[in-house]
N, C-alpha and C. Protein backbone atom coordinates (compact mmCIF):
# COMPACT_ATOMS: atom_id res chain seq x y z
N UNK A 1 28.00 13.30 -35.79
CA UNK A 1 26.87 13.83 -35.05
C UNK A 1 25.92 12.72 -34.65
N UNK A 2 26.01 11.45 -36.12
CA UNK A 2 25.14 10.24 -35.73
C UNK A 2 25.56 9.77 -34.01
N UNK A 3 26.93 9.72 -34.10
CA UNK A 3 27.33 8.82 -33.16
C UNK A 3 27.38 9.77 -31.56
N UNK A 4 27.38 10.73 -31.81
CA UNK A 4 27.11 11.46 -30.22
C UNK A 4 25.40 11.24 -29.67
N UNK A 5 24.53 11.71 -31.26
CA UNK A 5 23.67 11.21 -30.82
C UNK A 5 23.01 9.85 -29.93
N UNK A 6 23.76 8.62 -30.56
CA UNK A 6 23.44 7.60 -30.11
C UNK A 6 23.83 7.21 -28.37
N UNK A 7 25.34 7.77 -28.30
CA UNK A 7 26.12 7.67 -27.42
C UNK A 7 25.17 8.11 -25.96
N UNK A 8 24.78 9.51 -26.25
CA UNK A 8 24.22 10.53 -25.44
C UNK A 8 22.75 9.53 -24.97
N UNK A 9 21.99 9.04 -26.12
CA UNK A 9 20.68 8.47 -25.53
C UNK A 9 21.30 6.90 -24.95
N UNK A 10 22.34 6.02 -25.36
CA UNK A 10 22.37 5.01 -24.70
C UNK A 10 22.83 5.71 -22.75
N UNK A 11 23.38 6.45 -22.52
CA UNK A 11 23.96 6.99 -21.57
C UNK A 11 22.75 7.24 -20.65
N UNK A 12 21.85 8.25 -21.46
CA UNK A 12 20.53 8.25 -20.66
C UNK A 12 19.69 7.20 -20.09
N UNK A 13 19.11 6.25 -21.47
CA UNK A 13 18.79 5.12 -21.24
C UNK A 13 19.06 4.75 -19.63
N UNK A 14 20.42 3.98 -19.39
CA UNK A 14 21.36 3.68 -18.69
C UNK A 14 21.43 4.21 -17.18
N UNK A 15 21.36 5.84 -17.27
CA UNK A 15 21.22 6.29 -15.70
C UNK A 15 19.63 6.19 -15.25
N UNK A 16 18.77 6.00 -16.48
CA UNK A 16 17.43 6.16 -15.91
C UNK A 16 17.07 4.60 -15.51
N UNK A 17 17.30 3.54 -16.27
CA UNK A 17 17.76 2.23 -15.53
C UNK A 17 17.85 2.02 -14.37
N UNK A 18 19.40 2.85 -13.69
CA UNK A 18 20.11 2.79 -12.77
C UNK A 18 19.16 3.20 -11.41
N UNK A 19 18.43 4.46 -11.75
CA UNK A 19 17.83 4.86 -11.30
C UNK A 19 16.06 3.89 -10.68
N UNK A 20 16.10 3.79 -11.74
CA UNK A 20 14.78 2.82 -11.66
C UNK A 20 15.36 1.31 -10.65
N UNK A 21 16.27 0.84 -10.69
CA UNK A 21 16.31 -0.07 -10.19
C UNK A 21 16.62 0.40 -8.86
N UNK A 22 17.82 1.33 -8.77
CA UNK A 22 17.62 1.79 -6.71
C UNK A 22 16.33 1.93 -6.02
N UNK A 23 15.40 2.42 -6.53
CA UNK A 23 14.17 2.77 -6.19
C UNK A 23 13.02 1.46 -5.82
N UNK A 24 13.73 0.39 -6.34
CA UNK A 24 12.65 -0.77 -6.35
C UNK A 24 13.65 -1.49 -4.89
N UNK A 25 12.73 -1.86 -4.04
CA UNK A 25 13.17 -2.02 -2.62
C UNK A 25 12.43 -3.32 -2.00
N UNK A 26 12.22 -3.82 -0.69
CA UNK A 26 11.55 -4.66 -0.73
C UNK A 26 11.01 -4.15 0.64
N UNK A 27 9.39 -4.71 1.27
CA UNK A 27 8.94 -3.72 2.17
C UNK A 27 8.48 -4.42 3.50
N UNK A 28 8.32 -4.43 4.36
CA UNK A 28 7.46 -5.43 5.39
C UNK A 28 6.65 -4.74 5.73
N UNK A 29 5.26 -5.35 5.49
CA UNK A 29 3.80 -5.09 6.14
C UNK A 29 3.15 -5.92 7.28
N UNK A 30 3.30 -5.80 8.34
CA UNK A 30 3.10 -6.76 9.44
C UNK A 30 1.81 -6.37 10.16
N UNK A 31 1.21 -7.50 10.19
CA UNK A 31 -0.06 -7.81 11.13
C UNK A 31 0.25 -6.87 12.78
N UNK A 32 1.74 -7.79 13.27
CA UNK A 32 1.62 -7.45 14.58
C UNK A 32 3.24 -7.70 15.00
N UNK A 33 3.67 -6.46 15.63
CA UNK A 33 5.28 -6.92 15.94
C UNK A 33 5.26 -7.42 17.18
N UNK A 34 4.45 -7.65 18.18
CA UNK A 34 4.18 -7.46 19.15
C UNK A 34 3.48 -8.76 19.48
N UNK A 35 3.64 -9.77 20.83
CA UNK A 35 2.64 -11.10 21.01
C UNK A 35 3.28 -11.01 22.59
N UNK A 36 1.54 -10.70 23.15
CA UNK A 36 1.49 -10.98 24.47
C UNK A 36 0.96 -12.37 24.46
N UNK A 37 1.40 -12.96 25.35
CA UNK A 37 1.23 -14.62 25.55
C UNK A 37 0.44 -14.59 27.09
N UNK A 38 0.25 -13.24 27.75
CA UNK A 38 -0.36 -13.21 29.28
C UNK A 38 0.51 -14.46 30.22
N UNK A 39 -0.24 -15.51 30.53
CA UNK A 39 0.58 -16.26 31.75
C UNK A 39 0.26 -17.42 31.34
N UNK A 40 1.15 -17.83 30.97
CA UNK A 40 1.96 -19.26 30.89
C UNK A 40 2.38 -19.78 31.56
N UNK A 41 2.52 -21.54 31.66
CA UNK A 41 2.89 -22.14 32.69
C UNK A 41 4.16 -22.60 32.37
N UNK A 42 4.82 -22.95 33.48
CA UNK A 42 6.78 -23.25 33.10
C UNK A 42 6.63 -24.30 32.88
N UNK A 43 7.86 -24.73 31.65
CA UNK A 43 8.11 -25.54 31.25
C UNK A 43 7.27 -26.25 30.05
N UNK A 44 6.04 -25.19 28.82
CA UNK A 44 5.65 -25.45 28.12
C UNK A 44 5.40 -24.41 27.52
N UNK A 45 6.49 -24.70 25.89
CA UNK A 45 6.55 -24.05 25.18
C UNK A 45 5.69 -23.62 24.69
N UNK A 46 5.87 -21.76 24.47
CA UNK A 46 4.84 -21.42 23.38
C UNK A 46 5.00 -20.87 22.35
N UNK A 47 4.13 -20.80 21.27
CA UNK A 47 4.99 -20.12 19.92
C UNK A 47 3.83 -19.14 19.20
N UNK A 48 4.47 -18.22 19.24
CA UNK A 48 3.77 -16.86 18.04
C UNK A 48 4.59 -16.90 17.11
N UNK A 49 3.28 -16.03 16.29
CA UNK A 49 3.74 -16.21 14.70
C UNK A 49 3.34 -14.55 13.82
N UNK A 50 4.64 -14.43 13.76
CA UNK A 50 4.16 -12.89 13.34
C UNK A 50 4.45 -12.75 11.43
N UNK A 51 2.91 -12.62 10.96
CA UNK A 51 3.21 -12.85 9.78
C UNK A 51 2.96 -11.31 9.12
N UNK A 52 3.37 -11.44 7.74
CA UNK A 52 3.75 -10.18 7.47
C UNK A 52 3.65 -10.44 5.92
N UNK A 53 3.61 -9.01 5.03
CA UNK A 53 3.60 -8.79 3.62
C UNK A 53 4.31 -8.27 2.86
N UNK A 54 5.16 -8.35 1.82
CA UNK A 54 6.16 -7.68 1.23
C UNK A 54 5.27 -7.03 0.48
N UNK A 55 5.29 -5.76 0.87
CA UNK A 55 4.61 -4.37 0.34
C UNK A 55 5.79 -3.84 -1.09
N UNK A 56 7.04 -4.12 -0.85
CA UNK A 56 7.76 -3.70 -1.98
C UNK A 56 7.67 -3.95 -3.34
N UNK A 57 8.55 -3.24 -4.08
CA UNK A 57 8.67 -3.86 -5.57
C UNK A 57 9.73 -5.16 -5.86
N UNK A 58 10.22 -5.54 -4.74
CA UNK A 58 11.71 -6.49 -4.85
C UNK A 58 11.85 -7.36 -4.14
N UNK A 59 12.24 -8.45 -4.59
CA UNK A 59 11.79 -9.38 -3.95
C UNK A 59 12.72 -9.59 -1.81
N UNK A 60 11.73 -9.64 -1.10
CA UNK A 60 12.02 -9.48 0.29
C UNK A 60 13.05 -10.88 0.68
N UNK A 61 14.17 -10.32 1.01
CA UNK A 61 14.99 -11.28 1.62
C UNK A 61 15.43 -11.61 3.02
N UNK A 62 15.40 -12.09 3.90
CA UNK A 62 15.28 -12.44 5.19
C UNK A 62 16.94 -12.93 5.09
N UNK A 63 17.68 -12.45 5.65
CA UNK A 63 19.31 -13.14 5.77
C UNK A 63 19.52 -13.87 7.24
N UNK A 64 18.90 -13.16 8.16
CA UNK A 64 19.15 -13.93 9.73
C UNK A 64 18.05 -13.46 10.50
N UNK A 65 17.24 -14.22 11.57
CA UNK A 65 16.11 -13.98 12.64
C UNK A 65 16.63 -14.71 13.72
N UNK A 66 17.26 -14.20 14.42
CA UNK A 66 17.34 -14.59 15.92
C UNK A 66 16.60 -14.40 17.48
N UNK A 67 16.86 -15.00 17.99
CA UNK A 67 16.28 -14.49 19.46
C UNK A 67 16.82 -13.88 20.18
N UNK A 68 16.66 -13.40 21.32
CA UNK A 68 17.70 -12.35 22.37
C UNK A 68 18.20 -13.07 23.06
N UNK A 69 17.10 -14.49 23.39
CA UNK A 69 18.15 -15.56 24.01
C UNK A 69 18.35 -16.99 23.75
N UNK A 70 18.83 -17.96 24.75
CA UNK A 70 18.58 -19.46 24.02
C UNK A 70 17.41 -19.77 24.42
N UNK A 71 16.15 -19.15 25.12
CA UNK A 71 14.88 -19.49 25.16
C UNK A 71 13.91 -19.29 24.42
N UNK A 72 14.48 -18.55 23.33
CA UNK A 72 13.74 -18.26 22.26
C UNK A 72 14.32 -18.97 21.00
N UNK A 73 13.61 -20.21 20.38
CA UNK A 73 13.81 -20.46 19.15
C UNK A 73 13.04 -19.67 17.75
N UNK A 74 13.86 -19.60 16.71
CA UNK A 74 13.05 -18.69 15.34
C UNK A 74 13.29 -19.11 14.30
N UNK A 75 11.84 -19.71 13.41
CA UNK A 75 11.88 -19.94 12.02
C UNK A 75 11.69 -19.14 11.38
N UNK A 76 12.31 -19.19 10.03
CA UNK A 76 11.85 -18.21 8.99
C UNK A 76 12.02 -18.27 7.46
N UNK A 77 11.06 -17.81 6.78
CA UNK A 77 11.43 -18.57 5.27
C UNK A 77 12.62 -17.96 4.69
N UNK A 78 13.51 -19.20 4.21
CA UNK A 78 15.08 -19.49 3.93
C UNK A 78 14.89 -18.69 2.35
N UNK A 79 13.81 -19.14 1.69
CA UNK A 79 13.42 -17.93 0.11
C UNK A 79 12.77 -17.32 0.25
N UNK A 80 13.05 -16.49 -0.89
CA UNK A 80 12.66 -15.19 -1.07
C UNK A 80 11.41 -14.68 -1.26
N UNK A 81 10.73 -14.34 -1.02
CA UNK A 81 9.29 -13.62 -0.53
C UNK A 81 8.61 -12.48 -1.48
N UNK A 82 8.05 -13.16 -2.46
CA UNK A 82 8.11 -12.01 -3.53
C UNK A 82 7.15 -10.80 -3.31
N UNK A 83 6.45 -9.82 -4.00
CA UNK A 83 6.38 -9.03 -3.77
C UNK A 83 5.00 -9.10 -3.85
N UNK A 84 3.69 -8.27 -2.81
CA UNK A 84 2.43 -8.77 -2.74
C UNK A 84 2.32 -10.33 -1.94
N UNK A 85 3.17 -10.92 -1.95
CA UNK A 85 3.46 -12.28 -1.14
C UNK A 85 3.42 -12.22 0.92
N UNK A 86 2.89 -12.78 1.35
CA UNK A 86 2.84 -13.40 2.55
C UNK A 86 3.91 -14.16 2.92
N UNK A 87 3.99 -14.01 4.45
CA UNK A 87 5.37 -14.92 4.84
C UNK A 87 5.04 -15.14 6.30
N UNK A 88 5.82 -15.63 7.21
CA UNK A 88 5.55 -15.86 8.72
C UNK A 88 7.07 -16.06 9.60
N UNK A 89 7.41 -15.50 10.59
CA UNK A 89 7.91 -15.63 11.60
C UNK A 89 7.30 -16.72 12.52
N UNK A 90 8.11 -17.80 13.12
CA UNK A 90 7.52 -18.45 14.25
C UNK A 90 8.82 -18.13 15.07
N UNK A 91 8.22 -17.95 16.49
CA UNK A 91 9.04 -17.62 17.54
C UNK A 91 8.98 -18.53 18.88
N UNK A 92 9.46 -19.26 19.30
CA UNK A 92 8.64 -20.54 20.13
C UNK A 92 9.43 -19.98 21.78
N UNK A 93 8.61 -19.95 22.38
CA UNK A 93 9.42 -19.64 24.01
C UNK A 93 9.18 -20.70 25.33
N UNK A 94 10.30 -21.30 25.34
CA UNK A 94 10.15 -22.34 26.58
C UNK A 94 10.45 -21.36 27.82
N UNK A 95 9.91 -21.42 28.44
CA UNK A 95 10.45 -20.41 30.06
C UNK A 95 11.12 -21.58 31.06
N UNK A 96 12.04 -21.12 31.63
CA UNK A 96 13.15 -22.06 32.32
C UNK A 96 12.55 -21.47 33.95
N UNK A 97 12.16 -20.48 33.82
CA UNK A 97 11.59 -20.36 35.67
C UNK A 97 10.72 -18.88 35.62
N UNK A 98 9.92 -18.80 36.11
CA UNK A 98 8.78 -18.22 37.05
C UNK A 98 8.72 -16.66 37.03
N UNK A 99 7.85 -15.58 36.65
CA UNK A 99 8.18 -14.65 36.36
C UNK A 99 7.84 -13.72 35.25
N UNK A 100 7.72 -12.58 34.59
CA UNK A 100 7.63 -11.72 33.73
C UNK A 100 8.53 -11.49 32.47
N UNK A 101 8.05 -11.72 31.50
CA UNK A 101 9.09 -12.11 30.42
C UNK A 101 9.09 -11.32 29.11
N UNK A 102 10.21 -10.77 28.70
CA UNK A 102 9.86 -9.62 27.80
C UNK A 102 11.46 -9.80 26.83
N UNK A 103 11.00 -10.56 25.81
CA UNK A 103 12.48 -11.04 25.42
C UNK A 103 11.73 -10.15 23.31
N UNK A 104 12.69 -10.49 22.30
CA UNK A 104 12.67 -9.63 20.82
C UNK A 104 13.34 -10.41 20.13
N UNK A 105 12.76 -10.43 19.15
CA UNK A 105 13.52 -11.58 17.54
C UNK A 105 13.83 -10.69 16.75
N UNK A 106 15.38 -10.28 16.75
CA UNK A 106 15.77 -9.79 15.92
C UNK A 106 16.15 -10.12 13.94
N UNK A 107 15.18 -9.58 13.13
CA UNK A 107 14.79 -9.76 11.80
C UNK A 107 15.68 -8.83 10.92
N UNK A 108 17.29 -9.91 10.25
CA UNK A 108 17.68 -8.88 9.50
C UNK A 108 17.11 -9.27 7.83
N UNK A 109 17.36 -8.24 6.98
CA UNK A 109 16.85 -8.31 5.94
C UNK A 109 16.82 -7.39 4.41
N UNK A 110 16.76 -7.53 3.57
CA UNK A 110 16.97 -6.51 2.44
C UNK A 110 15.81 -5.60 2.53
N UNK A 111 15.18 -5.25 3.20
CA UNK A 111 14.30 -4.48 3.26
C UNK A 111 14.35 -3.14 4.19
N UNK A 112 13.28 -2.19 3.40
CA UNK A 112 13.70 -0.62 4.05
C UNK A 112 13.97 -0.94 5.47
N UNK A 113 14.95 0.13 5.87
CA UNK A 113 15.24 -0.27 7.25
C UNK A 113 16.05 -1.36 7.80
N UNK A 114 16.21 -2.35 7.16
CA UNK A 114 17.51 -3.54 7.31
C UNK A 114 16.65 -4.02 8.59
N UNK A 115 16.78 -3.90 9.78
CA UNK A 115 16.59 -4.47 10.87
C UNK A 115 15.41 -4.62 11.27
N UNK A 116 14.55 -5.52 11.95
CA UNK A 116 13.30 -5.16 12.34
C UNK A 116 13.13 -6.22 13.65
N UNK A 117 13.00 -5.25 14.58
CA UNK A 117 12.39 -5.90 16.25
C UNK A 117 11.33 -6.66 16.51
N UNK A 118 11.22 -7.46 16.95
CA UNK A 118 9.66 -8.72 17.30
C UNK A 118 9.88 -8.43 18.66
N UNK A 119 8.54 -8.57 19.15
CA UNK A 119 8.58 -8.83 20.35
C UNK A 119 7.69 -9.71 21.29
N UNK A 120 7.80 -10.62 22.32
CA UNK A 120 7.25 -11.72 22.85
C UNK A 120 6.86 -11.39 24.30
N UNK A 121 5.65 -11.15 25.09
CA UNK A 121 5.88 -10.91 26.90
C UNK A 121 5.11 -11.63 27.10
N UNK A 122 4.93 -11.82 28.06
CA UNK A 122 4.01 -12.62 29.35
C UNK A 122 4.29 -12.54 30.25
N UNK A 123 3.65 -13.60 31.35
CA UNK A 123 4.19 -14.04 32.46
C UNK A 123 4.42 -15.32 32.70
N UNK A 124 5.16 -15.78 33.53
CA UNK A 124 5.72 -17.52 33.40
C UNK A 124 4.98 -17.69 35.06
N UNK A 125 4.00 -18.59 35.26
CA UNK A 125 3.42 -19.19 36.37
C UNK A 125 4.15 -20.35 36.73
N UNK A 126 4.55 -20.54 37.99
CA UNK A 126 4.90 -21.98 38.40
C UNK A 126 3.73 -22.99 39.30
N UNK A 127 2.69 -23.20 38.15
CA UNK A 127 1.57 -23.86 38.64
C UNK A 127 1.16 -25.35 38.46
């Protein structure tokens, strides 16, 4: 009877663990997904920086941040972002010619939602 007893509470123990740990996630709290740059002149780069907060219990992992194109370069911190912690996106945009520009840094990541959209517009002046 000792040993069912024991059996039965390590078992519990164990799913409530299991439990407790699915639940702990990691979260993004962002200033701003969004950076109008208005009108810019061609051929000088500009760069926003969209910084943000891991609202979760776990620590926030960033696996890949890309751009939509090769005119968009993107940094991003390579570790892990603990929780209550600050972090930053830089997104740098050279414009190659003249025009209205509406390009997104795609942010994958261990956090609710996996994916998360940036986005960059203006206009490109040839002045």
């Amino acid at each position: 009877m000792k040993r069912i007893l024991i059996i039965t509470s390590v078992l519990w123990l164990t799913a409530a663990a299991l439990l407790l740990a699915g639940s702990m996630t990691a979260a993004f709290k962002w200033t701003e997904t969004t950076h109008d740059f208005g009108r810019i002149k061609l051929g000088k780069p500009v760069v926003a920086e969209f910084v943000f907060q891991n609202r979760g219990q776990a620590p926030l992992i960033i696996t890949n941040a890309k751009g939509s194109c090769g005119c968009t370069g993107v940094e991003f911190p390579k570790e892990p972002v603990m929780p209550g912690r600050e972090g930053k996106i830089k997104a740098t945009f050279n414009a190659a010619s003249p025009g209205a520009f509406n390009k997104t840094v795609t942010v994958e990541s261990n956090a609710e939602g996996g994916t998360t959209f940036l986005t960059i517009k203006g206009e490109v002046r040839a002045e």
